[in-house]
PDB file of N, CA and C in Angstrom:
ATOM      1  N   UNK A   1      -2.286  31.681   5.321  1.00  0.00           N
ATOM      2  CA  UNK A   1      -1.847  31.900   6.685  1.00  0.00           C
ATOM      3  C   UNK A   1      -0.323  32.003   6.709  1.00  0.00           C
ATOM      4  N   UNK A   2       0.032  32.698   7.827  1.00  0.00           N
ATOM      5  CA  UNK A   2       1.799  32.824   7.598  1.00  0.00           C
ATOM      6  C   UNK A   2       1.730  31.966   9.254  1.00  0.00           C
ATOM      7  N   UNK A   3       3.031  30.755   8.821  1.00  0.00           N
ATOM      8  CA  UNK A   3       3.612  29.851   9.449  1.00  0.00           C
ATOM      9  C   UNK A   3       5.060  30.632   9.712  1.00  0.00           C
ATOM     10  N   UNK A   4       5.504  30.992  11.013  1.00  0.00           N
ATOM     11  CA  UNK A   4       6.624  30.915  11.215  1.00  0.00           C
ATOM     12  C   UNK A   4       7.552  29.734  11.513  1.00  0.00           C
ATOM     13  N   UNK A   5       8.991  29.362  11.220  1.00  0.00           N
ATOM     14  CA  UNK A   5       9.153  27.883  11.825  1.00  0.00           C
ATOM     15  C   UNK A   5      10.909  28.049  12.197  1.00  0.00           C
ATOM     16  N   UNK A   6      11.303  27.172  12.935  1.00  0.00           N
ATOM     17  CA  UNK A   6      12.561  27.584  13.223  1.00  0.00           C
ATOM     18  C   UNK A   6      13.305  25.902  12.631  1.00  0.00           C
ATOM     19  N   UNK A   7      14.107  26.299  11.951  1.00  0.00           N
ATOM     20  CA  UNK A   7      14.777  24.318  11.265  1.00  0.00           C
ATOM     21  C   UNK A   7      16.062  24.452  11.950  1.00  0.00           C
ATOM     22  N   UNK A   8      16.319  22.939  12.120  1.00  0.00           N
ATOM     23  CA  UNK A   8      17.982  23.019  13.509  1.00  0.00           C
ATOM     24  C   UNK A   8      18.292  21.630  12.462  1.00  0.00           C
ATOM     25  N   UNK A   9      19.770  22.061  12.119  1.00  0.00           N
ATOM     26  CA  UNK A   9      20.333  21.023  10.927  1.00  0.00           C
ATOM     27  C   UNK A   9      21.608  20.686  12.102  1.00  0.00           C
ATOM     28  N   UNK A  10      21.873  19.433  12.313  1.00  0.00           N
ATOM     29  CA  UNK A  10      23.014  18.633  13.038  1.00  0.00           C
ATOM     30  C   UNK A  10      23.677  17.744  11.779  1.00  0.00           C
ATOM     31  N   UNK A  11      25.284  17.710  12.229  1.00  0.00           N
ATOM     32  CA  UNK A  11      26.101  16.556  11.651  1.00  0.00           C
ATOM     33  C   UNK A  11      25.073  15.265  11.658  1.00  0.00           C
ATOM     34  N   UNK A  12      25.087  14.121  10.815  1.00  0.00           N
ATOM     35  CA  UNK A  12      24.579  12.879  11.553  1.00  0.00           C
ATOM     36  C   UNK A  12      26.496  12.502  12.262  1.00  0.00           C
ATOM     37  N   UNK A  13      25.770  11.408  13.042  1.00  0.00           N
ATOM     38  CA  UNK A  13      27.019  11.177  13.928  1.00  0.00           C
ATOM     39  C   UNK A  13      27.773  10.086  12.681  1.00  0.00           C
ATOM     40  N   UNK A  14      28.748  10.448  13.216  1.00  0.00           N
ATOM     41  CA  UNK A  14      30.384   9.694  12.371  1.00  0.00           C
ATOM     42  C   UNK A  14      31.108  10.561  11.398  1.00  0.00           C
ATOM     43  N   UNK A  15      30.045  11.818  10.646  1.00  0.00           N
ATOM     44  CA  UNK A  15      30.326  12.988  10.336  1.00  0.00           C
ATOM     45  C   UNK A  15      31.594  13.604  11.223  1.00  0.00           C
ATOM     46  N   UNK A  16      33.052  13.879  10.630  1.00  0.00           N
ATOM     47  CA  UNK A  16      33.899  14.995  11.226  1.00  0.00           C
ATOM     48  C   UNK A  16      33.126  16.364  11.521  1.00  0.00           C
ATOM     49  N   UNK A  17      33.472  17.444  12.640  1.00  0.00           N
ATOM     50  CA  UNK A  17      33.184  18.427  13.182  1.00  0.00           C
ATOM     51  C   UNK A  17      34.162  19.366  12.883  1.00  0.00           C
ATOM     52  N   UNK A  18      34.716  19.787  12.196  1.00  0.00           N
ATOM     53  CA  UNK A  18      35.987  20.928  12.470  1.00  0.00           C
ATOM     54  C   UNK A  18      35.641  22.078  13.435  1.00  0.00           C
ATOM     55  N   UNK A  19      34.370  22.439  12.732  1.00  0.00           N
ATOM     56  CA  UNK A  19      34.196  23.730  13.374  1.00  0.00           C
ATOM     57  C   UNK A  19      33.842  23.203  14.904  1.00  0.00           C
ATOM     58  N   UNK A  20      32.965  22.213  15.677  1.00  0.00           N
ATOM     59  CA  UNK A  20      33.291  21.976  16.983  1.00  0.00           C
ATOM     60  C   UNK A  20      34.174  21.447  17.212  1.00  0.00           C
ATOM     61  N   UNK A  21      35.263  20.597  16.761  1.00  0.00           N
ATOM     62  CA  UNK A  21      36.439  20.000  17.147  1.00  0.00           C
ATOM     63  C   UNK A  21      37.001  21.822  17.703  1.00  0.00           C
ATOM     64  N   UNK A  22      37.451  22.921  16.882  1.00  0.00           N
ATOM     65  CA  UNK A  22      37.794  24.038  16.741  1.00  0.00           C
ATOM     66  C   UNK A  22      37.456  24.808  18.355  1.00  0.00           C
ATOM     67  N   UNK A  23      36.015  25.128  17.814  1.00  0.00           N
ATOM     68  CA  UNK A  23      35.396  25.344  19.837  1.00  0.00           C
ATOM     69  C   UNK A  23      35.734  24.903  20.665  1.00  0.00           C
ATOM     70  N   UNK A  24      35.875  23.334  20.866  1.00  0.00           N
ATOM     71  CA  UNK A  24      35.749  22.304  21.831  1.00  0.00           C
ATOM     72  C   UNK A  24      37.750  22.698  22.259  1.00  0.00           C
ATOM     73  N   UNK A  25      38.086  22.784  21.339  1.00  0.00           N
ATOM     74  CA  UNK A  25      39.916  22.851  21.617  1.00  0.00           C
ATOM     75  C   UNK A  25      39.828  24.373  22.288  1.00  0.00           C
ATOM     76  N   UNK A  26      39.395  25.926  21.582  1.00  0.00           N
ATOM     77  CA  UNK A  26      39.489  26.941  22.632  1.00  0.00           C
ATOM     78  C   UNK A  26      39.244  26.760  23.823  1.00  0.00           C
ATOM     79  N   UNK A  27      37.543  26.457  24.142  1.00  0.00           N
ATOM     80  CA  UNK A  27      36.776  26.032  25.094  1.00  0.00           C
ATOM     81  C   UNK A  27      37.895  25.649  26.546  1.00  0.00           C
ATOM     82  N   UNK A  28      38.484  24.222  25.957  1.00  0.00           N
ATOM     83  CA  UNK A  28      39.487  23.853  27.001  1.00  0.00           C
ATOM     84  C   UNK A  28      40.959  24.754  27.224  1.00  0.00           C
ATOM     85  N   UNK A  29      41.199  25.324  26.129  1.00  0.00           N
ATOM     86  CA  UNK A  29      42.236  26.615  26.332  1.00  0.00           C
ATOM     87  C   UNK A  29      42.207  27.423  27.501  1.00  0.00           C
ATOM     88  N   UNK A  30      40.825  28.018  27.278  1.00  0.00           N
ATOM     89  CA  UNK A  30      40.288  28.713  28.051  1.00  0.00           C
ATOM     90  C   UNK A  30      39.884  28.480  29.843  1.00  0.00           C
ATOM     91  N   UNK A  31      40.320  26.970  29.736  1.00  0.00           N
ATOM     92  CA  UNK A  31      39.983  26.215  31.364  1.00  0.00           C
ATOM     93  C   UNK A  31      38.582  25.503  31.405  1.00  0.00           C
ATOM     94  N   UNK A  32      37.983  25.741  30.272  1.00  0.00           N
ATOM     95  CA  UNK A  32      36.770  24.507  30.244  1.00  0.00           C
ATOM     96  C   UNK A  32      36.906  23.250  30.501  1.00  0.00           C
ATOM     97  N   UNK A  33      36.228  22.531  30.906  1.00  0.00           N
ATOM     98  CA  UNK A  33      36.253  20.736  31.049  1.00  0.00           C
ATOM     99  C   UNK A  33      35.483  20.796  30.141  1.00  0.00           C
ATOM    100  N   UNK A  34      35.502  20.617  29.149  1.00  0.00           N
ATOM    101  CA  UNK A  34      34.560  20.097  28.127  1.00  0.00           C
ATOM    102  C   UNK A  34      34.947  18.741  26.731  1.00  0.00           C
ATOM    103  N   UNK A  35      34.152  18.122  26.919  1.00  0.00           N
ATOM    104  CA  UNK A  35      34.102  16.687  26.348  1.00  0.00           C
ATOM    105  C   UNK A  35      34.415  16.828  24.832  1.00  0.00           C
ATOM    106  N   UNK A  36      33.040  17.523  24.661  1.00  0.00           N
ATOM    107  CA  UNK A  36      32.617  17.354  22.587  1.00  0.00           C
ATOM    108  C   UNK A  36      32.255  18.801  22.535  1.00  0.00           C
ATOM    109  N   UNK A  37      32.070  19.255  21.609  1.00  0.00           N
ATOM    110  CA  UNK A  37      31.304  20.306  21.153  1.00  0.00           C
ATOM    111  C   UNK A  37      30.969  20.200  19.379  1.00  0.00           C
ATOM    112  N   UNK A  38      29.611  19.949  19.184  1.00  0.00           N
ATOM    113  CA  UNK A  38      28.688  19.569  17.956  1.00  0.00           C
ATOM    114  C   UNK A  38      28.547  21.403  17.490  1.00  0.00           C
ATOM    115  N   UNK A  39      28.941  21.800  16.058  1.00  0.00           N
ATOM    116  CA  UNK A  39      28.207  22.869  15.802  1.00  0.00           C
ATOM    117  C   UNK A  39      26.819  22.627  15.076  1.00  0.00           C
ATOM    118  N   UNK A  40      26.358  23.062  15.042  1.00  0.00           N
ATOM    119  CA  UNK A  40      24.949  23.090  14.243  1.00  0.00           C
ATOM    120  C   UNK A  40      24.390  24.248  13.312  1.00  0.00           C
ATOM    121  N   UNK A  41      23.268  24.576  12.827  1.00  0.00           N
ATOM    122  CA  UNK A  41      23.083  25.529  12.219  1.00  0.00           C
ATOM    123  C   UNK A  41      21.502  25.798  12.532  1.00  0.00           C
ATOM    124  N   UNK A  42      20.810  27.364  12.552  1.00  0.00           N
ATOM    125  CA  UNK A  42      19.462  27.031  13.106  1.00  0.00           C
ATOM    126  C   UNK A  42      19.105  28.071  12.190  1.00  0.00           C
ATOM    127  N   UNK A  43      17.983  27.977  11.277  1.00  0.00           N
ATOM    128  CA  UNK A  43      17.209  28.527  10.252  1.00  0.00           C
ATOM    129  C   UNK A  43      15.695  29.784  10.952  1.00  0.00           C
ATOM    130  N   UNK A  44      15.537  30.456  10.416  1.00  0.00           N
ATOM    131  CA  UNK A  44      14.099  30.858  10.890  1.00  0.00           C
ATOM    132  C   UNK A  44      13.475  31.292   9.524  1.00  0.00           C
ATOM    133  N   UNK A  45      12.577  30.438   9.339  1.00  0.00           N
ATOM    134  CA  UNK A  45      11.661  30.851   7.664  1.00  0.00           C
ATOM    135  C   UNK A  45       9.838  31.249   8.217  1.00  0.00           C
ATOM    136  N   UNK A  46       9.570  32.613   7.555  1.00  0.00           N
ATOM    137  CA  UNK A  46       8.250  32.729   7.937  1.00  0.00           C
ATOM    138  C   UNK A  46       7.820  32.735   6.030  1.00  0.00           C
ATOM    139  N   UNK A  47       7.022  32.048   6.142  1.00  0.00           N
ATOM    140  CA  UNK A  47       6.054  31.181   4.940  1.00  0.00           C
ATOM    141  C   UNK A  47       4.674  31.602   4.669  1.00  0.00           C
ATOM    142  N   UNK A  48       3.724  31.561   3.585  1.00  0.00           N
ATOM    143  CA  UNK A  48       2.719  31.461   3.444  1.00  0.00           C
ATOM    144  C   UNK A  48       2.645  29.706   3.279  1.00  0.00           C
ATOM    145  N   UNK A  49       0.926  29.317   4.026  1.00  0.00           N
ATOM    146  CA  UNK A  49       0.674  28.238   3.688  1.00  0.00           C
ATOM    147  C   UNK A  49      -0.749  27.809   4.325  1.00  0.00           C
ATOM    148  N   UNK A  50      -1.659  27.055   3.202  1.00  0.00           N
ATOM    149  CA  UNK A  50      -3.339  27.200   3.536  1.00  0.00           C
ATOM    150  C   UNK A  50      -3.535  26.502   5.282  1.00  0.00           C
ATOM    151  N   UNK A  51      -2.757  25.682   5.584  1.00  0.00           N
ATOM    152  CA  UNK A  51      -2.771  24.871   6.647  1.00  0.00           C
ATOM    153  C   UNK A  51      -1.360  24.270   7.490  1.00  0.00           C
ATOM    154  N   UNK A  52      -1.747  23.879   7.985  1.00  0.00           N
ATOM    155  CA  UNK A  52      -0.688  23.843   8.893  1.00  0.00           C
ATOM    156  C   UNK A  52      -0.207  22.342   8.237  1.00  0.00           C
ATOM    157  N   UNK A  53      -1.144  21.097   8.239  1.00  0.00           N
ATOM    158  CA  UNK A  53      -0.642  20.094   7.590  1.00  0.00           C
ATOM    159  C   UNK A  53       0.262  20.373   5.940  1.00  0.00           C
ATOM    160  N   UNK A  54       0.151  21.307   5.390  1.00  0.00           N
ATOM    161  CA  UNK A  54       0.374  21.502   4.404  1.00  0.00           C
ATOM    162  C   UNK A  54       1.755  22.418   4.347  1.00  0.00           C
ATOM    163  N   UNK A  55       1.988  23.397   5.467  1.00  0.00           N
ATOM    164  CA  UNK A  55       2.646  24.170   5.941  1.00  0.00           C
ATOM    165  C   UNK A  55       4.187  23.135   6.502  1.00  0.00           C
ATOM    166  N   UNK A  56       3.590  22.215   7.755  1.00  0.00           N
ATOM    167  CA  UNK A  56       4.642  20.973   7.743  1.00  0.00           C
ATOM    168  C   UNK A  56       5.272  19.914   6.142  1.00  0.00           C
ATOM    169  N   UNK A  57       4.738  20.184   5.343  1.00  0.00           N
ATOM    170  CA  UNK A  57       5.272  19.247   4.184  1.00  0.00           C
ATOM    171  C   UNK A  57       5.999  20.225   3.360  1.00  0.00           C
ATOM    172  N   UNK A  58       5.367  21.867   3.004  1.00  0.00           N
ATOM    173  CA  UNK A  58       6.867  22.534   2.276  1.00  0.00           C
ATOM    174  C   UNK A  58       7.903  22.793   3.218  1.00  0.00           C
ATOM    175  N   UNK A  59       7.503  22.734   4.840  1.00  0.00           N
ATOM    176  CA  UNK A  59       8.792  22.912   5.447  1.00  0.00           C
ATOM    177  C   UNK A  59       9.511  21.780   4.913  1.00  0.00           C
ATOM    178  N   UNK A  60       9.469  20.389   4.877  1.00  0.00           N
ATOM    179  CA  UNK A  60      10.239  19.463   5.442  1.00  0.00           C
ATOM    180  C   UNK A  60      10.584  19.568   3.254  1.00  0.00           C
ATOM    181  N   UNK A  61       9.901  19.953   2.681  1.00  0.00           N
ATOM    182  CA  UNK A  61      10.159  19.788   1.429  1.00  0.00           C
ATOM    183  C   UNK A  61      11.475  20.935   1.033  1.00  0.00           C
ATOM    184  N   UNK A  62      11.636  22.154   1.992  1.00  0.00           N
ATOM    185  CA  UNK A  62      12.599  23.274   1.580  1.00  0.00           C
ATOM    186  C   UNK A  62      13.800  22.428   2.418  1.00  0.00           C
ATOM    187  N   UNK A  63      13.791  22.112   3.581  1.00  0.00           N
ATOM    188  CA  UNK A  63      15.108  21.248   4.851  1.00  0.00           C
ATOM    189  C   UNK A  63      15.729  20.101   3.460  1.00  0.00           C
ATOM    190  N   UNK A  64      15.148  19.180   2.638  1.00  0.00           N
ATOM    191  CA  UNK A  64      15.674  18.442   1.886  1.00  0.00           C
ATOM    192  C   UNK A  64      15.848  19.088   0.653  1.00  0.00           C
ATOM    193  N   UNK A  65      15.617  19.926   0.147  1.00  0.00           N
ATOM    194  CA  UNK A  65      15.951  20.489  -1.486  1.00  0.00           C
ATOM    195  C   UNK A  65      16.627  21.640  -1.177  1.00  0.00           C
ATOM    196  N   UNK A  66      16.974  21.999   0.028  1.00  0.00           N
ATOM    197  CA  UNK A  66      17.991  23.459   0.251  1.00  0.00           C
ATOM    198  C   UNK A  66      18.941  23.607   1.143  1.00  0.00           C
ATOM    199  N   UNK A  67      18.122  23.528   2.356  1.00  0.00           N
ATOM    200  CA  UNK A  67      18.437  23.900   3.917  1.00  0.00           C
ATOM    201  C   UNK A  67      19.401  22.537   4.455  1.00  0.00           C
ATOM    202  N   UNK A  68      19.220  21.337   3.748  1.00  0.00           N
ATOM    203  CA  UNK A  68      20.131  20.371   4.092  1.00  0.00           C
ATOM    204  C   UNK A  68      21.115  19.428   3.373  1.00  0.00           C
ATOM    205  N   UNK A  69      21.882  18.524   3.813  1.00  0.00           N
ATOM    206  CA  UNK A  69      22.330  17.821   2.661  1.00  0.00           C
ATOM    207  C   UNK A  69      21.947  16.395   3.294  1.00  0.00           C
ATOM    208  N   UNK A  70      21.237  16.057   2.753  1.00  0.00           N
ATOM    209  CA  UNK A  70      20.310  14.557   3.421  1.00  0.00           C
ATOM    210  C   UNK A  70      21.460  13.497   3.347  1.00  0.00           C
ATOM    211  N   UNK A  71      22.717  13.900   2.519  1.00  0.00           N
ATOM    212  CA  UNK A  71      23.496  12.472   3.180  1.00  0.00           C
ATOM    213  C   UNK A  71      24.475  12.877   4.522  1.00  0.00           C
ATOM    214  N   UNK A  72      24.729  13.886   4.721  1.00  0.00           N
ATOM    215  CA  UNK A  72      25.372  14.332   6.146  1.00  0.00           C
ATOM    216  C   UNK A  72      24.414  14.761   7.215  1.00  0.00           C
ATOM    217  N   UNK A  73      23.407  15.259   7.130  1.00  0.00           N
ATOM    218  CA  UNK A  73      22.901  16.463   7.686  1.00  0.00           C
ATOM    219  C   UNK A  73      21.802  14.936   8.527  1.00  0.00           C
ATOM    220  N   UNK A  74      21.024  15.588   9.450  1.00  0.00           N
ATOM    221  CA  UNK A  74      20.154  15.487  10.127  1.00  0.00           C
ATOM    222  C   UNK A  74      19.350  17.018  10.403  1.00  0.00           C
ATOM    223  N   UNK A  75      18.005  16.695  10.140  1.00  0.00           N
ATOM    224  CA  UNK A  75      17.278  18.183  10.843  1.00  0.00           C
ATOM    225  C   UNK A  75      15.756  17.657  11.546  1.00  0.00           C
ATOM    226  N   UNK A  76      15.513  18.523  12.389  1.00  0.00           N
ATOM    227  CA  UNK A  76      14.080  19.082  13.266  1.00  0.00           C
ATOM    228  C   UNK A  76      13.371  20.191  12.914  1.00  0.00           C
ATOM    229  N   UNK A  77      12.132  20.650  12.501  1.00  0.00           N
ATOM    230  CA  UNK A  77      11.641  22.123  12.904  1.00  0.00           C
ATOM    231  C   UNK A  77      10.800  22.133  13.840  1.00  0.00           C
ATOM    232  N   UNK A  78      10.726  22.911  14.078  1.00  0.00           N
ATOM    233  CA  UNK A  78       9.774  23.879  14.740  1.00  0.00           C
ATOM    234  C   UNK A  78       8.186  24.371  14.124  1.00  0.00           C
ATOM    235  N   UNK A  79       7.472  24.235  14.107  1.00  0.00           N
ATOM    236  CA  UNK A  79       6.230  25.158  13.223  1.00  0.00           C
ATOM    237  C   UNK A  79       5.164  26.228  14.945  1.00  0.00           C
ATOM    238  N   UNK A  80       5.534  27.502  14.374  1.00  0.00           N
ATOM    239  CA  UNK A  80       4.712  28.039  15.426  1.00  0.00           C
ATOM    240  C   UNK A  80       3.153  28.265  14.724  1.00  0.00           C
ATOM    241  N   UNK A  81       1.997  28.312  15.975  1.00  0.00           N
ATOM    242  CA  UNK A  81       0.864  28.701  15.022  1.00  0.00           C
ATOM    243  C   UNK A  81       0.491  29.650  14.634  1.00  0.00           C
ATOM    244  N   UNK A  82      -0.064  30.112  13.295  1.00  0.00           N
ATOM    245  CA  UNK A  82      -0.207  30.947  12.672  1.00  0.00           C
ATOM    246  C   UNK A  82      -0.932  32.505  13.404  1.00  0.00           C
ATOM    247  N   UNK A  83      -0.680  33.420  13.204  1.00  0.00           N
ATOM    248  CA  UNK A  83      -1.155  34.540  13.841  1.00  0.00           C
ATOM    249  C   UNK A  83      -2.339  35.718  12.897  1.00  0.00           C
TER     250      UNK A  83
END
C-alpha cells in the first residue's frame, strides 16, 4: 500500500533559532508586533508499506535515522490513508 505522510521537525525549546530570531527581527522592521518566531521544517514522504501499523514505525524509524537530529530536534507526522 502507498502511505503518504507529512513529518514537522521543531527546535526542542532552549535550542537557539537564528533563522527565527532572523524573521522575528524583519517581521518587526516591517511594523509587526511580533513576540517569537520558531522556524521549522515540514517533510512530505509517500512510501510503500503492508499496513499502516507498520507504515507508522518506518515513518518514525526514517524522522530518527535521517529526517532528524534526536538531540535538538523534536518531530510529529502525519500518516494519510492509503489510496
Amino acid at each position: 500500500m502507498k502511505f503518504k505522510a507529512f513529518v514537522y521537525v521543531n527546535l526542542k525549546a532552549g535550542y537557539s533559532d537564528p533563522e527565527g530570531e532572523t524573521t522575528a527581527h524583519a517581521l518587526r522592521g516591517l511594523g509587526y508586533n511580533v513576540d517569537d518566531v520558531r522556524s521549522s521544517k515540514a517533510y512530505e514522504v509517500t512510501f510503500d508499506a503492508p499496513n499502516r501499523a507498520k507504515a507508522e514505525k518506518l515513518l518514525d524509524e526514517m524522522c530518527r535515522r535521517l529526517l532528524t537530529n534526536p538531540t535538538k530536534d523534536d518531530y510529529r507526522f502525519e500518516i494519510s490513508d492509503p489510496k
